[in-house]
Protein backbone atom coordinates (compact mmCIF):
# COMPACT_ATOMS: atom_id res chain seq x y z
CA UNK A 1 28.11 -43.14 9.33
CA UNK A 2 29.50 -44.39 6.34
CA UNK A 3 26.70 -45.85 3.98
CA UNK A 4 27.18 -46.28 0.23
CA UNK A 5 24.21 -46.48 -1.83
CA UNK A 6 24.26 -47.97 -5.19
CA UNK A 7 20.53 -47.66 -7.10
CA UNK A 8 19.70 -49.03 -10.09
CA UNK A 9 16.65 -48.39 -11.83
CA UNK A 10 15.43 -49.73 -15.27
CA UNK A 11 12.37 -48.45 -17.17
CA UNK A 12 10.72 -49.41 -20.10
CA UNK A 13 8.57 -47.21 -22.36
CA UNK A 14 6.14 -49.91 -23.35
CA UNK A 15 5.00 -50.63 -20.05
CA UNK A 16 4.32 -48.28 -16.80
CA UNK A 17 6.58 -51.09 -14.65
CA UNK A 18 9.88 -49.65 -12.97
CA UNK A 19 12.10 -51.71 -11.34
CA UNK A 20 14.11 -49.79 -9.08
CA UNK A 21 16.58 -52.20 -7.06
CA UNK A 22 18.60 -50.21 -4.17
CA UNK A 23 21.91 -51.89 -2.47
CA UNK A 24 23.13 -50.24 0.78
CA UNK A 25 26.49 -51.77 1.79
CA UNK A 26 27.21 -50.72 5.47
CA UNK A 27 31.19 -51.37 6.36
CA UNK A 28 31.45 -53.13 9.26
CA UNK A 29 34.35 -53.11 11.39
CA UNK A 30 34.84 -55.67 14.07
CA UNK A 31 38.04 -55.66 16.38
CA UNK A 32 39.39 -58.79 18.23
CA UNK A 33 39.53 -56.89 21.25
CA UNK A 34 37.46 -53.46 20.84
CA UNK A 35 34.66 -51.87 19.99
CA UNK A 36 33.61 -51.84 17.00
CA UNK A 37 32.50 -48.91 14.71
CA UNK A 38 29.35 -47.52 15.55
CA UNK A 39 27.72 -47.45 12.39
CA UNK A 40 28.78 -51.48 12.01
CA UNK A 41 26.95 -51.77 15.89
CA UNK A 42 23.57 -50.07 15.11
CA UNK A 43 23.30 -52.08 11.78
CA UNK A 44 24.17 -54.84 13.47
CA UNK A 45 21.91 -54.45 16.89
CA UNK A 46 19.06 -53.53 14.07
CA UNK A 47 19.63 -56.62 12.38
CA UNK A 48 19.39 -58.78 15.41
CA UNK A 49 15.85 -56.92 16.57
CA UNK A 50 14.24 -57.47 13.30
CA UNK A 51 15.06 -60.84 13.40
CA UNK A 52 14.12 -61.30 17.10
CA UNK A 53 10.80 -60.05 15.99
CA UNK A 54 10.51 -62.55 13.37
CA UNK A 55 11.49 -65.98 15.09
CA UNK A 56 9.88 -64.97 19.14
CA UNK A 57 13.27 -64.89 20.47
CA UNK A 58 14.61 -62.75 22.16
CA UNK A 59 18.21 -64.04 22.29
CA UNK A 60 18.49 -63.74 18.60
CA UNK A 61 20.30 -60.36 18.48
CA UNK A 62 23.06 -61.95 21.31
CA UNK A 63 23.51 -65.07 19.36
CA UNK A 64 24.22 -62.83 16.00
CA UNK A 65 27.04 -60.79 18.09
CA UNK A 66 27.93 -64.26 19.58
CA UNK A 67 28.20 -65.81 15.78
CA UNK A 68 30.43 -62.78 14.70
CA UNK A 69 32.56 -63.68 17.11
CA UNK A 70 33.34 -66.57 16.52
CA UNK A 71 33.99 -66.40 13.17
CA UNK A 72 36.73 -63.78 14.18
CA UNK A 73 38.65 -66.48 16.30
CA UNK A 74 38.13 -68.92 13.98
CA UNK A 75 39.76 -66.71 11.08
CA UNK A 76 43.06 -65.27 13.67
CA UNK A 77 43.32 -68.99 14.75
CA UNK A 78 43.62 -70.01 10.93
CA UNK A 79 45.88 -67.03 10.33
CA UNK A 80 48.11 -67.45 13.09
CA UNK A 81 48.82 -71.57 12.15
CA UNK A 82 49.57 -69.63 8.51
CA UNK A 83 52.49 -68.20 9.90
CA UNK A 84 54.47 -71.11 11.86
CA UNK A 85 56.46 -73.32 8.99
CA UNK A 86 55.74 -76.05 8.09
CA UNK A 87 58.23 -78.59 8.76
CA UNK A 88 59.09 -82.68 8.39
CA UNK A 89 60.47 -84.42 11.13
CA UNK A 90 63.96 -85.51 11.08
CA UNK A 91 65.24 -88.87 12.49
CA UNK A 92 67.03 -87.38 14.84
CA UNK A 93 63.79 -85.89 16.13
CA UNK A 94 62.03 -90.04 15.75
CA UNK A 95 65.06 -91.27 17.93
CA UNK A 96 64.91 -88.88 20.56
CA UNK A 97 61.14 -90.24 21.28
């Protein structure tokens, strides 16, 4: 599993307060059509427990997966209309209508 942990701390000699903020950044890979990584999966399955727990439902960890996906087909559906040219129409391509 590849985790990288960034931790900040900041303490003052004045007072006893630490603030200690920790940032874990998980990668997550998703594939159009494959699995994805299984670090990415657990996080992600995690993710969609904790917040089943929170709102009572239990469909809340399939409608995450179901969200990632579909921001994947919107984003290869914007990349592939990035690759066709654009192009004006001609009038030879009004008078053959």
């Amino acid at each position: 599993m590849q985790i990288t942990l960034i931790t900040l701390t900041t303490t003052t000699t004045t007072t006893t307060t630490a603030i200690i903020i920790i940032i874990i950044i998980i990668i997550i890979i998703m594939e159009t059509f494959g699995p994805s990584n299984m670090a990415g999966f657990q996080f992600l399955n995690e993710l969609g427990r904790r917040i089943s727990q929170e709102s009572d439902d239990s469909r809340e960890c399939a409608f995450l997966f179901q969200r990632l996906s579909m921001t994947i087909q919107r984003f290869n559906a914007v990349a592939i209309q990035g690759t066709f040219a654009m192009r004006t129409p001609t009038e030879d391509d009004i008078s053959d209508i």
